[in-house]
Structure formats: C-alpha cells, structure tokens
N, C-alpha and C. Protein backbone atom coordinates (compact mmCIF):
# COMPACT_ATOMS: atom_id res chain seq x y z
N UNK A 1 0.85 -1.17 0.00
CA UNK A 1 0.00 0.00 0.00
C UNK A 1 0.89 1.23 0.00
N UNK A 2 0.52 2.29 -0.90
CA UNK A 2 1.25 3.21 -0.84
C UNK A 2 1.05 4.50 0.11
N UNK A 3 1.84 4.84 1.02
CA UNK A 3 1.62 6.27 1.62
C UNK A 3 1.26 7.14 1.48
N UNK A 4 1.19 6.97 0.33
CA UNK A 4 0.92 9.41 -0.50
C UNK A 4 -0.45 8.87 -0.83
N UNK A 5 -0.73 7.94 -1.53
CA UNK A 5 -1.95 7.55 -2.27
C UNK A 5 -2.97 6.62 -1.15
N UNK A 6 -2.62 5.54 -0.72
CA UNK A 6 -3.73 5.14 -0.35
C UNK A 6 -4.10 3.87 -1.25
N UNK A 7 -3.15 3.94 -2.50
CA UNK A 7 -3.29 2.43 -3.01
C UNK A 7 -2.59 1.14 -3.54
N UNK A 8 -3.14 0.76 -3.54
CA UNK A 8 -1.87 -0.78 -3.82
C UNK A 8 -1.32 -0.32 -5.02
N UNK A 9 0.23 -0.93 -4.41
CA UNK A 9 0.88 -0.86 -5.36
C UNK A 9 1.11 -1.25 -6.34
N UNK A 10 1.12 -1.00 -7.64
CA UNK A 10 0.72 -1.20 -9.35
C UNK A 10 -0.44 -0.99 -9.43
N UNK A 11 -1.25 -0.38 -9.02
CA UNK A 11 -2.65 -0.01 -8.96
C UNK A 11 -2.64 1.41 -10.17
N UNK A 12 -3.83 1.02 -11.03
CA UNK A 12 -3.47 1.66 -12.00
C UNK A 12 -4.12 3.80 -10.82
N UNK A 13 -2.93 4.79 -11.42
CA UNK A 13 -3.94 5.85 -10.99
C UNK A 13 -4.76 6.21 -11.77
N UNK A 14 -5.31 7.02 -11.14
CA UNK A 14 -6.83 7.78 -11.68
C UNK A 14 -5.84 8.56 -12.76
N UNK A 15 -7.24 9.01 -14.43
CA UNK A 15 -6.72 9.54 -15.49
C UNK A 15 -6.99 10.23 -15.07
N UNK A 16 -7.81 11.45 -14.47
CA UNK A 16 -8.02 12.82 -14.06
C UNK A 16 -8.30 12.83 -12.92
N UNK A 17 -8.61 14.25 -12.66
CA UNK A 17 -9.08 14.76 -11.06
C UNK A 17 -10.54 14.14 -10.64
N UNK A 18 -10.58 13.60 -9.66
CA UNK A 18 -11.35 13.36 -8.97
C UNK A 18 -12.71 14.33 -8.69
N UNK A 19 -14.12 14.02 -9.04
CA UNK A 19 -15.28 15.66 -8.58
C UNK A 19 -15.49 15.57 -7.62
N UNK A 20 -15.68 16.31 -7.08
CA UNK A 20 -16.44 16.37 -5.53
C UNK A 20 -18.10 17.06 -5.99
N UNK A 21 -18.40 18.06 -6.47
CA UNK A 21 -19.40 18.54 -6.77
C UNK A 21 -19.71 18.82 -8.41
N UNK A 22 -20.85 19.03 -8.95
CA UNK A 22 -21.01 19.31 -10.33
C UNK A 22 -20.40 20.67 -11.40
N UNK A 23 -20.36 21.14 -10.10
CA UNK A 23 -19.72 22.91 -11.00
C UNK A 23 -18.40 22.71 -11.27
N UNK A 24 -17.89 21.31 -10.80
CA UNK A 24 -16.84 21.05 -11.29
C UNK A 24 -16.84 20.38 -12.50
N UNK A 25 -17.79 19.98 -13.38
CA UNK A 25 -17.87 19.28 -14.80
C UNK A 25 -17.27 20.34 -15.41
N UNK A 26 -16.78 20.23 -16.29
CA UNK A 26 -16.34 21.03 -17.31
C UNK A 26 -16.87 20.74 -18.99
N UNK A 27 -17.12 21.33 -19.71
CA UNK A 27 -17.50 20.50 -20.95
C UNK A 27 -16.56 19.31 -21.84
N UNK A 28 -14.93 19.32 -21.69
CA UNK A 28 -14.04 18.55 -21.80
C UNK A 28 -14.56 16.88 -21.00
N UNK A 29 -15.15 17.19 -19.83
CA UNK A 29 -15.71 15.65 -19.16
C UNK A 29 -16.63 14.68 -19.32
N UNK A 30 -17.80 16.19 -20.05
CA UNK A 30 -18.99 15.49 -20.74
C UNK A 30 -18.35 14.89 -21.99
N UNK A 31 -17.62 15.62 -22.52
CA UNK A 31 -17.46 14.96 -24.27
C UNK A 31 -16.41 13.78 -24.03
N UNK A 32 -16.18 13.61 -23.05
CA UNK A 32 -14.82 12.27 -23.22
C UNK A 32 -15.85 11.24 -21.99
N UNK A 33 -16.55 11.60 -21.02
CA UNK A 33 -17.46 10.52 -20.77
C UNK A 33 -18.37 9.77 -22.02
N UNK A 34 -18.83 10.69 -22.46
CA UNK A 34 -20.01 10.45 -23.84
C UNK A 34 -19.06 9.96 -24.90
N UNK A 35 -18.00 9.74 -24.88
CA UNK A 35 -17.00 9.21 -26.27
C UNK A 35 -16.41 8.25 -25.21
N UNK A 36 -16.69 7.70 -24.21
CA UNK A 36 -15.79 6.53 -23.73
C UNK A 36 -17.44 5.24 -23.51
N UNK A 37 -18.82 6.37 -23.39
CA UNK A 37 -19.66 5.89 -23.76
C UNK A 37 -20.14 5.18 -24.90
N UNK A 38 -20.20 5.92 -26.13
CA UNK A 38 -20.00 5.80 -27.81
C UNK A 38 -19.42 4.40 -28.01
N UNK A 39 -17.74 4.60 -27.38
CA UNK A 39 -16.94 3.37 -27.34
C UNK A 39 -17.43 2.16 -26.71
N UNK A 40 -17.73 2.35 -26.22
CA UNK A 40 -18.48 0.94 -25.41
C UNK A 40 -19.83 0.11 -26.23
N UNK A 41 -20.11 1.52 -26.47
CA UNK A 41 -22.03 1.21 -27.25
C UNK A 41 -21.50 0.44 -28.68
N UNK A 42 -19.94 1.39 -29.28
CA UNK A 42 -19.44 0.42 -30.47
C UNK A 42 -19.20 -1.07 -29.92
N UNK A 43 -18.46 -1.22 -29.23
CA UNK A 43 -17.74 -2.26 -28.64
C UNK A 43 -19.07 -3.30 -28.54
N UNK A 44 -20.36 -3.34 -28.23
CA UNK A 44 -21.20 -3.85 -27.98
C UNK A 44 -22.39 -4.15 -29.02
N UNK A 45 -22.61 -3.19 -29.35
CA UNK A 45 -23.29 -3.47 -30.58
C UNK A 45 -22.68 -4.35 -31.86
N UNK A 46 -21.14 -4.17 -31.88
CA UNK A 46 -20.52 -5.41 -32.75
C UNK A 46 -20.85 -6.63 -32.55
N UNK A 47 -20.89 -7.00 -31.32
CA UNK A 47 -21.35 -8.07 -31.04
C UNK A 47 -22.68 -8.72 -31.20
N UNK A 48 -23.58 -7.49 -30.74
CA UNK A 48 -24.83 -7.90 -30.93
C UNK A 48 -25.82 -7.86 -32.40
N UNK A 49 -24.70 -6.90 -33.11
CA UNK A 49 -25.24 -6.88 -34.28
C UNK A 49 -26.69 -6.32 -34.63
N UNK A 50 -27.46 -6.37 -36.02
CA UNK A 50 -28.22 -5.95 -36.20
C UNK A 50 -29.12 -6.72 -36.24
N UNK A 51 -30.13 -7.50 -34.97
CA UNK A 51 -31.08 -8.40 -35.24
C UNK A 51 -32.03 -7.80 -34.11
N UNK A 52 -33.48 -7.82 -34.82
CA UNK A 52 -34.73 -7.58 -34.55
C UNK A 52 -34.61 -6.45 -33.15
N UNK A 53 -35.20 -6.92 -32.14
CA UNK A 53 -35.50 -5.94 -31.02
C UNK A 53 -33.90 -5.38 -29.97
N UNK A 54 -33.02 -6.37 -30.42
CA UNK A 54 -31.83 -5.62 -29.74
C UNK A 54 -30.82 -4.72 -30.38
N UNK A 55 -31.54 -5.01 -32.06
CA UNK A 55 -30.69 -3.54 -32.38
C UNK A 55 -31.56 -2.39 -32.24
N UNK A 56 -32.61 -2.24 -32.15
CA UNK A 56 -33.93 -1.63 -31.94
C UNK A 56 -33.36 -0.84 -30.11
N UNK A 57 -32.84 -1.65 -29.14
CA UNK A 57 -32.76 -1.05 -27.85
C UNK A 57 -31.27 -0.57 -27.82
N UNK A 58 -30.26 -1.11 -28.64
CA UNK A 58 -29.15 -0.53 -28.98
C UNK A 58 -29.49 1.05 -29.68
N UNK A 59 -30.02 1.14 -30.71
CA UNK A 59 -30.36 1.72 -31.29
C UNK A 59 -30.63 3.44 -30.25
N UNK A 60 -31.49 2.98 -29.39
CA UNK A 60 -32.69 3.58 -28.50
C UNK A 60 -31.50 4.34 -27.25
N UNK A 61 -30.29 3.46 -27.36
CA UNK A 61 -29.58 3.47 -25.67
C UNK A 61 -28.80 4.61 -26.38
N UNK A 62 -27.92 4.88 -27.81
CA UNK A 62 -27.34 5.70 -28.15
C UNK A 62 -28.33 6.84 -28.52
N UNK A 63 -29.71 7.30 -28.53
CA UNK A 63 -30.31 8.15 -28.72
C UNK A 63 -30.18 8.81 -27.21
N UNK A 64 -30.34 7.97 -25.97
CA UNK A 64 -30.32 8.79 -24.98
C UNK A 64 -28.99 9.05 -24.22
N UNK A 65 -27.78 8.38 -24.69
CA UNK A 65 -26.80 9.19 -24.53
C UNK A 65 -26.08 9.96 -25.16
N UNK A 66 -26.73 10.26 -26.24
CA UNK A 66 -26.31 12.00 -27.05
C UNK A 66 -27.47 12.39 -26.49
N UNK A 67 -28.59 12.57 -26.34
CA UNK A 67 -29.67 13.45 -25.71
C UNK A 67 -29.06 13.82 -24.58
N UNK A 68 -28.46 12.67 -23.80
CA UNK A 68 -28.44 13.23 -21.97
C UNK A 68 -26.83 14.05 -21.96
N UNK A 69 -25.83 13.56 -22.89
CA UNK A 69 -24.56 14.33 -22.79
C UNK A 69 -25.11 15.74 -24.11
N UNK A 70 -26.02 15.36 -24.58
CA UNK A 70 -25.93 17.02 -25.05
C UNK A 70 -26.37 18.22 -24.56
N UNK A 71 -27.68 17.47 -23.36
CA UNK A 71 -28.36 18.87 -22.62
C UNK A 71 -27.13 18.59 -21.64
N UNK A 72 -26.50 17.91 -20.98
CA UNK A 72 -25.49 18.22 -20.21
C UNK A 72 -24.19 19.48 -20.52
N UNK A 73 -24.05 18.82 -21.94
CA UNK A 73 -23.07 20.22 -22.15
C UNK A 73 -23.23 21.32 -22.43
N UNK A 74 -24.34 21.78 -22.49
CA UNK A 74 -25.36 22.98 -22.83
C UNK A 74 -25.83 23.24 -21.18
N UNK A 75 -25.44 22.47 -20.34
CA UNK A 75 -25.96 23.36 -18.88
C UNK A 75 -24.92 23.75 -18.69
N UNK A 76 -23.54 22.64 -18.69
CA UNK A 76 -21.94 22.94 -18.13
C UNK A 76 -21.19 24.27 -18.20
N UNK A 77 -22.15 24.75 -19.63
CA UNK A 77 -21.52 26.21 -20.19
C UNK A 77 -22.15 27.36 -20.29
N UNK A 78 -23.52 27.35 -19.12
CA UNK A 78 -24.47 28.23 -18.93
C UNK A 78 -23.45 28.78 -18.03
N UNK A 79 -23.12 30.34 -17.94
CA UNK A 79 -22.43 31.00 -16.62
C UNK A 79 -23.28 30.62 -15.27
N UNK A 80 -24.12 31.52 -15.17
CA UNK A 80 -24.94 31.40 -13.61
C UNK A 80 -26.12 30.53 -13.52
N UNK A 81 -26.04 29.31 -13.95
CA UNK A 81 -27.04 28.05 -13.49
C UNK A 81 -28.24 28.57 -12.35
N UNK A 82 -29.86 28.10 -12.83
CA UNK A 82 -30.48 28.51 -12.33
C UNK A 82 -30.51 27.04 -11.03
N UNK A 83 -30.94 27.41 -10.17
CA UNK A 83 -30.99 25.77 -9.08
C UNK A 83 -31.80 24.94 -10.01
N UNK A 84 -32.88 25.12 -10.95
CA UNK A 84 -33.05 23.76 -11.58
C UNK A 84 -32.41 23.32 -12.75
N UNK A 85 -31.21 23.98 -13.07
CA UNK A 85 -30.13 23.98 -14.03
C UNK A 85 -29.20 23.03 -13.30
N UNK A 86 -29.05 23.41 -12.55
CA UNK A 86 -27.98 22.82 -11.31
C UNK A 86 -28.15 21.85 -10.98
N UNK A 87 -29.63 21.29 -11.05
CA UNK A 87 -30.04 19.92 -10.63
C UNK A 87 -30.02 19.15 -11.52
N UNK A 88 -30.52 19.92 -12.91
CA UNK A 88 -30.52 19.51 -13.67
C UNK A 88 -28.50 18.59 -14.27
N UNK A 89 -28.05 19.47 -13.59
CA UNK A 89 -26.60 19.08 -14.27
C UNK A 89 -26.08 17.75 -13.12
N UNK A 90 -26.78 17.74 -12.07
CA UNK A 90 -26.43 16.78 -10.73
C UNK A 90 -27.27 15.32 -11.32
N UNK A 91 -28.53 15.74 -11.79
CA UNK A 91 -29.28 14.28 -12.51
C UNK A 91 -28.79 13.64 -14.04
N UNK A 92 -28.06 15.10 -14.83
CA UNK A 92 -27.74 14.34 -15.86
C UNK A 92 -26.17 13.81 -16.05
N UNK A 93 -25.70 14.00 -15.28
CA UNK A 93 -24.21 13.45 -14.49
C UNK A 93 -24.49 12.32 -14.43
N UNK A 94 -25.03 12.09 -13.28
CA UNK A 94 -25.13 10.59 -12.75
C UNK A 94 -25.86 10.00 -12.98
N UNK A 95 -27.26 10.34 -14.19
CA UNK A 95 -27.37 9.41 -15.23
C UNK A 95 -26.46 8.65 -16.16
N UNK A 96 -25.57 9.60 -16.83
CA UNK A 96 -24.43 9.14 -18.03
C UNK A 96 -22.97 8.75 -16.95
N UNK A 97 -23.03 9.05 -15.70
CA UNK A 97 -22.02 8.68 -15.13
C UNK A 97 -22.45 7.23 -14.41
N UNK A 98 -23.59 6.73 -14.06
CA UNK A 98 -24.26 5.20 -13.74
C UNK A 98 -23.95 4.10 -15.15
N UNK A 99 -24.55 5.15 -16.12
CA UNK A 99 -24.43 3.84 -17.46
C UNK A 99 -23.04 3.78 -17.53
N UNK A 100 -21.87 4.58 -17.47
CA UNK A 100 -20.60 4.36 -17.73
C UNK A 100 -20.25 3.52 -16.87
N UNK A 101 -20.55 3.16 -15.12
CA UNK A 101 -19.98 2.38 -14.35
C UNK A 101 -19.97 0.85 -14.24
N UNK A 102 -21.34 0.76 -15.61
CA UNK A 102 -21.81 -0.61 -15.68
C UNK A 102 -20.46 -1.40 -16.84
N UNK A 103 -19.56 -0.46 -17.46
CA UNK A 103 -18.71 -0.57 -18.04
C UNK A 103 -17.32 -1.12 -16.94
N UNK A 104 -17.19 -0.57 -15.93
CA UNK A 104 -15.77 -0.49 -15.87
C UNK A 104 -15.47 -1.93 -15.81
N UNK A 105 -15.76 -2.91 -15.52
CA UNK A 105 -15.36 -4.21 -15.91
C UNK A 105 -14.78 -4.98 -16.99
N UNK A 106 -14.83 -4.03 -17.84
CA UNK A 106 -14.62 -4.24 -19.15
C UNK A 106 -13.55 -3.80 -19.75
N UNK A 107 -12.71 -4.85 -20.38
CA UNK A 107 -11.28 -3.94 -20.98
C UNK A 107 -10.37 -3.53 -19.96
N UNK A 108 -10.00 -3.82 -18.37
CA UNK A 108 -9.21 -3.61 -17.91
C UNK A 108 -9.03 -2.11 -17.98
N UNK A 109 -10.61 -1.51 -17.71
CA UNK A 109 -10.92 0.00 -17.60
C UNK A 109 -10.57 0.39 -16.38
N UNK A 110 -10.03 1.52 -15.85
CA UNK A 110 -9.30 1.91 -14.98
C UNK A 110 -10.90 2.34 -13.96
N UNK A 111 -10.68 1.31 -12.78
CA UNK A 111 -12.08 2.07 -11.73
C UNK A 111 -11.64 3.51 -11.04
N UNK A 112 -10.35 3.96 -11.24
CA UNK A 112 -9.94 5.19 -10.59
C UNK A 112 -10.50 6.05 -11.36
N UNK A 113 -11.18 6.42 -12.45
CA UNK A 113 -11.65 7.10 -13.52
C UNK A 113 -12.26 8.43 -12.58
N UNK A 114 -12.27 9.27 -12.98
CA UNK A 114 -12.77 10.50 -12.08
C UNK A 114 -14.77 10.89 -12.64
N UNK A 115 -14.92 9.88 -13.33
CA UNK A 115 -16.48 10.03 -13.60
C UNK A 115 -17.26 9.27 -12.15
N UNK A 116 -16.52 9.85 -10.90
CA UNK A 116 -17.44 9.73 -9.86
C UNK A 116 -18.78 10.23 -9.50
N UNK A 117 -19.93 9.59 -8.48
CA UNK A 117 -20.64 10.21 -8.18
C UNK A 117 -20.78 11.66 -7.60
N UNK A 118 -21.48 12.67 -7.83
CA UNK A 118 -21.85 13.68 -7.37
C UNK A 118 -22.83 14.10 -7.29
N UNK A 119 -23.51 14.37 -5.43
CA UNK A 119 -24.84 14.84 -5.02
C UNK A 119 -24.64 16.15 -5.01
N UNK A 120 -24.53 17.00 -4.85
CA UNK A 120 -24.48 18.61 -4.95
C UNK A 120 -24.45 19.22 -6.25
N UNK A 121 -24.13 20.16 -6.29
CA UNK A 121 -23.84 21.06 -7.35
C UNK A 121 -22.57 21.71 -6.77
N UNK A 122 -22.70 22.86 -5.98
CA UNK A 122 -21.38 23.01 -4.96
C UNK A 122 -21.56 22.58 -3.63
N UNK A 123 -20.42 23.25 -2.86
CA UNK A 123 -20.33 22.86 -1.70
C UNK A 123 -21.22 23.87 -0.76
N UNK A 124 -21.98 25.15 -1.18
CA UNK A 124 -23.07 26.07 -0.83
C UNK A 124 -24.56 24.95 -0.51
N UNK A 125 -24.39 24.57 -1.54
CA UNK A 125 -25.75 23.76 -1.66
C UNK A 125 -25.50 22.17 -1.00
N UNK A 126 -24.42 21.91 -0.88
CA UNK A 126 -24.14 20.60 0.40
C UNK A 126 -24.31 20.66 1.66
N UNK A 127 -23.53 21.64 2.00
CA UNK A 127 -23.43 22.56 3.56
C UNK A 127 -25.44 22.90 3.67
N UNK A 128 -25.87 23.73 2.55
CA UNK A 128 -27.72 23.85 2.87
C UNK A 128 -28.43 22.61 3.47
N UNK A 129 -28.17 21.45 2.56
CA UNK A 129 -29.32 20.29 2.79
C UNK A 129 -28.61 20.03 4.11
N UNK A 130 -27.16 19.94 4.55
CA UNK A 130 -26.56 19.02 5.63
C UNK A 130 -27.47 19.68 7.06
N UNK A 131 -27.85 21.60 6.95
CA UNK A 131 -28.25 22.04 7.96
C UNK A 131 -29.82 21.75 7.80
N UNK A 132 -30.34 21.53 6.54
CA UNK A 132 -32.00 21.07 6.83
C UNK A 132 -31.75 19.70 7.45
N UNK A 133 -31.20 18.95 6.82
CA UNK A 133 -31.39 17.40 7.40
C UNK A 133 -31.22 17.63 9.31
N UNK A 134 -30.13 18.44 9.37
CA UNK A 134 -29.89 18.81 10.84
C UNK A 134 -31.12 19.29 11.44
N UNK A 135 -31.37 20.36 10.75
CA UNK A 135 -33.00 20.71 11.61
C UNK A 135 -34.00 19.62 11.70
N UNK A 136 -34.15 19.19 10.73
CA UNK A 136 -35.64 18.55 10.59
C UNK A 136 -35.34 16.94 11.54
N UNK A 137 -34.14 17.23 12.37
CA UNK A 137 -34.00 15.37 12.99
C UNK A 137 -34.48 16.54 14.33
C-alpha cells in the first residue's frame, strides 16, 4: 500500500481529477465521458449486431446518450445556473455517469476514472441540505 496515495501498489492511478461537486464538470468531461460511452455502445453493438429488437434497444440506448450528454453540455456552459439547471446538471451526471460504471469491468478500464458520483452542485448547496437534514432530525 502506498503512503501518498492510499493504493496498492501497481494499482493503476486515476486519469483525471477526482469531482467532488457538479460545477466542477467542465465541458471537456462530458465529451470524453459520452465518447468513452460511444466506445463501449461500439464495442457492444458489434457483437450484438443488427437483429430484430436488440438492435432496436441498442439503437434507443445511443439516442439517450447523445440526448443526456448534449443537454449536459449545454448546462456545463451556462455562466450562472439557475438551481433547476444545477439539478438539472447533478441528474444528468449521474445518469451518463451510472451507465458508464456498468462498463468499468470491461477492458481492464481503470475504476480510478474520475467520472465519480456527485450529489451537490457546490459545496453552498451541500453545507444547505446538511443544515435542513440537521434541523428537521
């Protein structure tokens, strides 16, 4: 185990920074999640090919991940996010960031990948819910 890190050693590291919150997406994260997505949907659909109802849900799965990474990158690059912008960018994260995790098994894909979960938007709006949850116990 390594000291600085925290992980075994030959353990592959993480390709980027780690999120803690959503205002940290950048549009560079959406387009290389959604193209490591793409890759996979290729990778899979070769296999499954073009027969009756599963190229039909293949078909269907790449319509909603250009839909969900395109309103994503169109919130990422709004300046002042309205709070249902914000939520909006916290639900369509970890929509396209869930379907990517069902991947990492695959290909000796690195699980250090920085397409982690994120509940907030910032750390304003973490610190808010932490003091409602506080009140309302």
């Amino acid at each position: 185990m390594d000291a600085n890190t925290g992980q075994k050693h030959g353990a592959p590291q993480p390709s980027g920074p780690t999120l803690t919150y959503a205002e940290e997406i950048t549009p560079e994260d959406v387009r290389s999640l959604e193209a490591f997505l793409n890759a996979q949907w290729d990778r899979v659909y070769e296999e499954a090919g073009e027969t009756g109802e599963t190229a039909f849900a293949m078909r269907s799965m790449l319509r909603l991940i250009s839909d969900s990474a395109g309103f994503l990158l169109a919130l990422v690059t709004v300046e002042c996010p309205d709070a249902w912008q914000r939520a909006a960018i916290v639900r369509e994260w970890q929509r396209l960031r869930s379907t990517a995790h069902e991947f990492n098994h695959c290909d000796g894909y690195d699980h250090g990948r920085w397409w982690h979960q994120v509940q907030h938007f910032d750390a304003h709006a973490e610190a808010a819910e932490e003091d409602r949850l506080r009140q309302a116990r």
